[in-house]
N, C-alpha and C. Protein backbone atom coordinates (compact mmCIF):
# COMPACT_ATOMS: atom_id res chain seq x y z
N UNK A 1 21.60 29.41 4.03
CA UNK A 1 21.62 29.75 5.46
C UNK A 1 20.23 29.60 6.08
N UNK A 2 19.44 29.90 5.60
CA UNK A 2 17.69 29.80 6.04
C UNK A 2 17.56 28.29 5.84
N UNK A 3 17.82 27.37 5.30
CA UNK A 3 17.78 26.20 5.44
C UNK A 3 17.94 25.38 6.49
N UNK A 4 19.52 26.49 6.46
CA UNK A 4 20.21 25.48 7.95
C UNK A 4 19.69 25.93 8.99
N UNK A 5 19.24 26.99 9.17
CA UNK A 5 18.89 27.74 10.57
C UNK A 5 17.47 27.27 10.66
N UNK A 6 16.57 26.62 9.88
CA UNK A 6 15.12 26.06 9.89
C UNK A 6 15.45 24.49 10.35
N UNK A 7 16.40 24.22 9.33
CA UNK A 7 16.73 23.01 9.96
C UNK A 7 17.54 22.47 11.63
N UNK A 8 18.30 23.64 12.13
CA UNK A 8 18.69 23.43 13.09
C UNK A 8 17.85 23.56 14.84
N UNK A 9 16.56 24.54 13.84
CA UNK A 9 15.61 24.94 15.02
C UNK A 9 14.79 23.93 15.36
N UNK A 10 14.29 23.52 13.57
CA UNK A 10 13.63 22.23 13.92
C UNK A 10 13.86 21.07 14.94
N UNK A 11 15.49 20.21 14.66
CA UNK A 11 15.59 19.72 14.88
C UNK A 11 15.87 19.85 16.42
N UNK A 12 16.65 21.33 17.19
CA UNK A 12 16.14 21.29 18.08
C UNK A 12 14.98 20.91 19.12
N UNK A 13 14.36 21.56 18.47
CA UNK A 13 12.42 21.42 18.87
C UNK A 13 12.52 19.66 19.04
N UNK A 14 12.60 19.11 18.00
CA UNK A 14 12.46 17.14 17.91
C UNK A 14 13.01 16.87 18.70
N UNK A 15 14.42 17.08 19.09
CA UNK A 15 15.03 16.45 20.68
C UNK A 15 14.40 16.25 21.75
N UNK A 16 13.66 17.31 21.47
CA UNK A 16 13.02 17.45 23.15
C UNK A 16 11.27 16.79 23.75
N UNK A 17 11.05 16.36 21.95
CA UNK A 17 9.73 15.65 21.91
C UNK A 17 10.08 14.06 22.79
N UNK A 18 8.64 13.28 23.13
CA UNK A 18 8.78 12.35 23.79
C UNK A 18 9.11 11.34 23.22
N UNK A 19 9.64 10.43 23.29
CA UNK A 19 10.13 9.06 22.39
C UNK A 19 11.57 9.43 21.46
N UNK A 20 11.56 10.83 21.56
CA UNK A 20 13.08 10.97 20.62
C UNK A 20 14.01 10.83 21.27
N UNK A 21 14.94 9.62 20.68
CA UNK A 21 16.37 9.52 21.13
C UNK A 21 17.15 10.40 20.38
N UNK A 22 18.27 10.90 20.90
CA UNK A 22 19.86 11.57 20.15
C UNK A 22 20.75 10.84 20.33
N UNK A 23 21.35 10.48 19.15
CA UNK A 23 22.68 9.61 18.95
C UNK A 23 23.70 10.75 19.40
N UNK A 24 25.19 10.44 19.30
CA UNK A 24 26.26 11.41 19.47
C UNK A 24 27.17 11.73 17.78
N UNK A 25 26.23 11.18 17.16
CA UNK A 25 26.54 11.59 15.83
C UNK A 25 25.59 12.52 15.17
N UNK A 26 24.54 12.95 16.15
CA UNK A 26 23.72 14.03 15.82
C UNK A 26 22.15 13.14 14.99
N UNK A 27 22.09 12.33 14.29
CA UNK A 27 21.62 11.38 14.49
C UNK A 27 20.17 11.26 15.06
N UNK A 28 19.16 11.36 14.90
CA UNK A 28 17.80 11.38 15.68
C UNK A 28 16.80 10.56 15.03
N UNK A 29 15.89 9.55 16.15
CA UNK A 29 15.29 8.59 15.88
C UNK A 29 13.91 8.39 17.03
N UNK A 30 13.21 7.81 16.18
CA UNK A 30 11.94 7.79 17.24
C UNK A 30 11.15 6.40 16.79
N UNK A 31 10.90 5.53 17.90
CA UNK A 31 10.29 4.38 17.05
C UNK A 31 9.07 4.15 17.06
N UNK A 32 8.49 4.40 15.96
CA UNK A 32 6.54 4.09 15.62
C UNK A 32 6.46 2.87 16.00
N UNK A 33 7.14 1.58 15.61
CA UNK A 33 6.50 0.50 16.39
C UNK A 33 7.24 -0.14 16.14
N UNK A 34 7.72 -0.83 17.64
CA UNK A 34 9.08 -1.95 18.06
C UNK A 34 8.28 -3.43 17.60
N UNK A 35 9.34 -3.98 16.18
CA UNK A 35 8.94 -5.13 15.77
C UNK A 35 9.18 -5.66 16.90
N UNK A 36 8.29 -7.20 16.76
CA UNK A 36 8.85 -8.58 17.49
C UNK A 36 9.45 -9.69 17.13
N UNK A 37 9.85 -9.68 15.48
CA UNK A 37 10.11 -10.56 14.51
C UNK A 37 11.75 -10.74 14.79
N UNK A 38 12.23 -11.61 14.28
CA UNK A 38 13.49 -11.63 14.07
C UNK A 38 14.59 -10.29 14.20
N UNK A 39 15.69 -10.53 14.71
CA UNK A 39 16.55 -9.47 14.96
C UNK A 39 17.80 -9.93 13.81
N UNK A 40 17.73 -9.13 13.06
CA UNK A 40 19.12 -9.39 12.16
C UNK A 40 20.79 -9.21 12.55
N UNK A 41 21.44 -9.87 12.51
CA UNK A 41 22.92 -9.38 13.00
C UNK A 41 23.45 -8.46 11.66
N UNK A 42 24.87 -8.03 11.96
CA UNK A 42 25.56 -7.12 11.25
C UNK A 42 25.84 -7.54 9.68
N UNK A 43 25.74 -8.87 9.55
CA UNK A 43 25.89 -9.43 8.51
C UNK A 43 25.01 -9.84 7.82
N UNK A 44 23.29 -9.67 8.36
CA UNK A 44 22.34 -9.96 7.58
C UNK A 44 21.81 -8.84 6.23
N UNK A 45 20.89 -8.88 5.73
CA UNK A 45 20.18 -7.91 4.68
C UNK A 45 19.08 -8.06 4.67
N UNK A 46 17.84 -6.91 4.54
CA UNK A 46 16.59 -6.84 5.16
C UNK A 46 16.28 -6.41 3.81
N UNK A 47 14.87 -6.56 3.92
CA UNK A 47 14.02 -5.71 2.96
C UNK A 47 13.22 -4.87 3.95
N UNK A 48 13.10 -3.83 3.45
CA UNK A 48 12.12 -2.55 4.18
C UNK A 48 11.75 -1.83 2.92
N UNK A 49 10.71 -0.98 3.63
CA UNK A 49 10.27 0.24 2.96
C UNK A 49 10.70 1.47 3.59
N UNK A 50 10.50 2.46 3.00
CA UNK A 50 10.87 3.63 3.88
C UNK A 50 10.60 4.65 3.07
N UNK A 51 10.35 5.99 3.43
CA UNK A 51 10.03 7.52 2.88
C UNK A 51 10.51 8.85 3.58
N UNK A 52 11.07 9.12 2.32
CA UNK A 52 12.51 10.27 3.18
C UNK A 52 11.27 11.61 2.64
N UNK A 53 11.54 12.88 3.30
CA UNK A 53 10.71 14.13 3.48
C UNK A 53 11.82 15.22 4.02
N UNK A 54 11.33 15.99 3.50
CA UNK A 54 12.23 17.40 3.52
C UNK A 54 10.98 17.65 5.37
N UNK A 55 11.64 18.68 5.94
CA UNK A 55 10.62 19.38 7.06
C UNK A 55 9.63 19.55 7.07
N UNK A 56 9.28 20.06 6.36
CA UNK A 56 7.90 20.66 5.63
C UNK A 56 6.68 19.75 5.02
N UNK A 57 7.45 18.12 4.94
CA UNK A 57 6.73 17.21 5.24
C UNK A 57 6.41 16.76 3.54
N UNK A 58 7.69 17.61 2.45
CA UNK A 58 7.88 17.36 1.24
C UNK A 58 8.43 15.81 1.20
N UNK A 59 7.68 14.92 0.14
CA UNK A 59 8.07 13.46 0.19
C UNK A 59 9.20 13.28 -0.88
N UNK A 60 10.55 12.94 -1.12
CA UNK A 60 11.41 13.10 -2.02
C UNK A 60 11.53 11.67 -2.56
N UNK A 61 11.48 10.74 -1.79
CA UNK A 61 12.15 9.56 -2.03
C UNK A 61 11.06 9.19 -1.55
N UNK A 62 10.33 7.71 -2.27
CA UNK A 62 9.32 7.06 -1.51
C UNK A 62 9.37 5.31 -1.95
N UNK A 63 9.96 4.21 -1.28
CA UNK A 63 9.60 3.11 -1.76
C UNK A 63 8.28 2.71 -1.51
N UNK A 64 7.49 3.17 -0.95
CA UNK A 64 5.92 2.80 -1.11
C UNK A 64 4.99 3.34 -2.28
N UNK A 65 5.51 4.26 -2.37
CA UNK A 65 4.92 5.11 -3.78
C UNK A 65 5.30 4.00 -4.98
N UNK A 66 6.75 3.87 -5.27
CA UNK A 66 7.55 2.77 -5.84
C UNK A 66 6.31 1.55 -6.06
N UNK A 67 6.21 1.46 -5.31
CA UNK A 67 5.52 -0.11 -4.38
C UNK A 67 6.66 -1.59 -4.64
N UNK A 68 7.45 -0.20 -4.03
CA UNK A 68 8.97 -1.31 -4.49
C UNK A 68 9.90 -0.75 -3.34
N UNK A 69 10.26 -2.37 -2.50
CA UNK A 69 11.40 -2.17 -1.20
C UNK A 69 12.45 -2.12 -1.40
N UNK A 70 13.07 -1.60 -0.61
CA UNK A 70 14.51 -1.47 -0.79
C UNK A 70 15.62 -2.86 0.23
N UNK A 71 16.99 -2.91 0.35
CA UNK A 71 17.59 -3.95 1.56
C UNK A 71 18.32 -2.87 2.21
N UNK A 72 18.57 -3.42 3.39
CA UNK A 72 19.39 -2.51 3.99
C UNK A 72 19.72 -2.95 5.46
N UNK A 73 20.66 -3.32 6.36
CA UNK A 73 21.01 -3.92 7.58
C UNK A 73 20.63 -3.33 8.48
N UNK A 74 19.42 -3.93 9.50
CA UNK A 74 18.79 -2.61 10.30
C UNK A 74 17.75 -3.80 11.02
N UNK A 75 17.26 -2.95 12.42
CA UNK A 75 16.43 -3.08 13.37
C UNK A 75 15.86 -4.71 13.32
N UNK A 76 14.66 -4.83 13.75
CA UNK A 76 14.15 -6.16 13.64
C UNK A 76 12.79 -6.21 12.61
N UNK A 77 12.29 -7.65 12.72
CA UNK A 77 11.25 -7.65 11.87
C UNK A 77 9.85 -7.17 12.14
N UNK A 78 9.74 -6.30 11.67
CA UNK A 78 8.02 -5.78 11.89
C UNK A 78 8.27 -4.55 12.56
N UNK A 79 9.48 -3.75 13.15
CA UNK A 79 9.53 -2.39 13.20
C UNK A 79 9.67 -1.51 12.40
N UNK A 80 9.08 -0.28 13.22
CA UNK A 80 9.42 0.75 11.89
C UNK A 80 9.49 2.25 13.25
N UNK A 81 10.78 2.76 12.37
CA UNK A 81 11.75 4.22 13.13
C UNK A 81 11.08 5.29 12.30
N UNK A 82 11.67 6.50 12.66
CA UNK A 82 11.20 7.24 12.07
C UNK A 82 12.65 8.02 12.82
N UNK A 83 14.10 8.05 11.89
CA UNK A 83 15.10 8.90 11.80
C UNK A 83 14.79 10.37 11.26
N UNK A 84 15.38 11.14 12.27
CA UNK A 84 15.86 12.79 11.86
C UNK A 84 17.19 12.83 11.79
N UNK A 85 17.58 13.68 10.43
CA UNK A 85 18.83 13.59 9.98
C UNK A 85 19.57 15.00 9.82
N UNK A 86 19.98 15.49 10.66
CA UNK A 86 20.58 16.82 9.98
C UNK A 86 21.30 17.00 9.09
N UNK A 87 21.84 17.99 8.38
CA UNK A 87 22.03 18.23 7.01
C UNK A 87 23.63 17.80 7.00
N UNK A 88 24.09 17.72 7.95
CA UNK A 88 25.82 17.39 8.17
C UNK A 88 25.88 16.11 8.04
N UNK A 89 24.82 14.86 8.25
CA UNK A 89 24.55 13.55 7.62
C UNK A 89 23.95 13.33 6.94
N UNK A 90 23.29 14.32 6.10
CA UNK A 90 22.46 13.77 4.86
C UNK A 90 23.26 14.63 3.46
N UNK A 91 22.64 15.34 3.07
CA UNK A 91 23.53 16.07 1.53
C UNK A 91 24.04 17.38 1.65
N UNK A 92 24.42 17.37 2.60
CA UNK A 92 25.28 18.64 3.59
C UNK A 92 25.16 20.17 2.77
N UNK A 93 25.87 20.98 2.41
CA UNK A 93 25.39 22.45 2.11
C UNK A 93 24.93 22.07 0.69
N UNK A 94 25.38 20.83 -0.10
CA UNK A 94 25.41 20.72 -1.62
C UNK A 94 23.89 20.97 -1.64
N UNK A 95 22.81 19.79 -0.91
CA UNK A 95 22.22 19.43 -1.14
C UNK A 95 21.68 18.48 -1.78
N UNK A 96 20.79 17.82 -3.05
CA UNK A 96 21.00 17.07 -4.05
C UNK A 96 19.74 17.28 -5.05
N UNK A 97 19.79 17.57 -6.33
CA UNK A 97 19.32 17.91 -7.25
C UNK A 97 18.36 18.94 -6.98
N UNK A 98 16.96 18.72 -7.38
CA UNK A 98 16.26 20.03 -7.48
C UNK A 98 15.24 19.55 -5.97
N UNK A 99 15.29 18.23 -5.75
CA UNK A 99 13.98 17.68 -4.55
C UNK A 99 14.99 18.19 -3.18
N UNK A 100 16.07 18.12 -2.83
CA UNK A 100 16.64 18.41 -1.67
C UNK A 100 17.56 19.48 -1.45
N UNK A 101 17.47 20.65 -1.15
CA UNK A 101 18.21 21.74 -0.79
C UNK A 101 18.98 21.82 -0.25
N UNK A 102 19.91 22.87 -0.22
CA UNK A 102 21.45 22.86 0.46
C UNK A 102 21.18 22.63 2.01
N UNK A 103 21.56 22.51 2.73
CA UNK A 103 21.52 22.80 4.68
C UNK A 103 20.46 21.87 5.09
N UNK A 104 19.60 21.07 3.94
CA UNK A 104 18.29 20.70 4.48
C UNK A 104 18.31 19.39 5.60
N UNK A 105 17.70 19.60 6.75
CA UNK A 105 17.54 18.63 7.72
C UNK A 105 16.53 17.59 6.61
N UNK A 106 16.55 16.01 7.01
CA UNK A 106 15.57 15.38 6.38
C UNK A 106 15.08 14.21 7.79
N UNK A 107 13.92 14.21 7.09
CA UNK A 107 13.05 13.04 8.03
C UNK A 107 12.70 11.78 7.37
N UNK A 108 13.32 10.15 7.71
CA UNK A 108 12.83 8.94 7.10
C UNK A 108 12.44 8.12 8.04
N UNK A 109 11.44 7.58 7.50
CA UNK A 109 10.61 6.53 7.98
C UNK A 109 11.11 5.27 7.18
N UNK A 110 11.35 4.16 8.26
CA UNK A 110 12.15 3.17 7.69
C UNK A 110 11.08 1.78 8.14
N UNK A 111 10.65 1.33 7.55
CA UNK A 111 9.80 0.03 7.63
C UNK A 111 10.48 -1.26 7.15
N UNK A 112 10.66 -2.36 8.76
CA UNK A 112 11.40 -3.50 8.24
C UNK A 112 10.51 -4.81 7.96
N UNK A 113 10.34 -5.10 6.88
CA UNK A 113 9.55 -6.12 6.45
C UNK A 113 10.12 -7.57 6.93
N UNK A 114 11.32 -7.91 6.75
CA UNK A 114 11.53 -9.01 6.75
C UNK A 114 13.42 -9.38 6.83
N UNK A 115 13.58 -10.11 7.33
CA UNK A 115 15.28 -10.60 7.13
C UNK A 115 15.59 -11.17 6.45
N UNK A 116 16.29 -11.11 5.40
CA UNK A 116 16.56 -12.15 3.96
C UNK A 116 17.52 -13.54 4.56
């Protein structure tokens, strides 16, 4: 319950910062910097980097740490978002293993390198 209620305040608070959009899937995104590279359609596959973080600014997942990208169908070339995720779209009350807690809101930074 303290999870969710940290996470729900938080993410309150982020709505209302400047540059944050809200999807209607709850959904929250802010863009560090609008590539100019190529725009991929629905059917392409990208390589990016990206680093997911608990609130608190805990790093769980890191393909830069890695120094290894991941693919994934998304934005254009040379941008990079920075999604807020509440816990009802990410690992909902379960949580997931010992790095992500039940209710936990998460924050990723998604870096698009390139369009395959």
């Amino acid at each position: 319950k303290e999870n969710k209620d940290k996470g729900e305040a938080w993410l309150a608070d982020k709505a209302l910062e400047e540059g944050v959009v809200s999807l209607p899937s709850g959904l929250m995104y802010q863009v560090l910097n609008e590539g100019n590279g190529k725009k991929p359609t629905a059917e392409d596959t990208v390589e990016c980097h990206y680093e997911g973080r608990l609130i608190d600014g805990t790093v769980f997942d890191s393909s830069y740490k890695r120094g290894e990208s991941a693919t994934f169908p998304l934005m254009s070339e040379g941008a990079k978002y920075r999604f807020f995720i509440p816990y009802q779209l990410a690992y909902g009350e379960r949580g997931a293993g010992a790095a992500i807690p039940p209710f936990a809101a998460l924050v990723f930074d998604v870096e698009l390198i390139k369009v395959l």
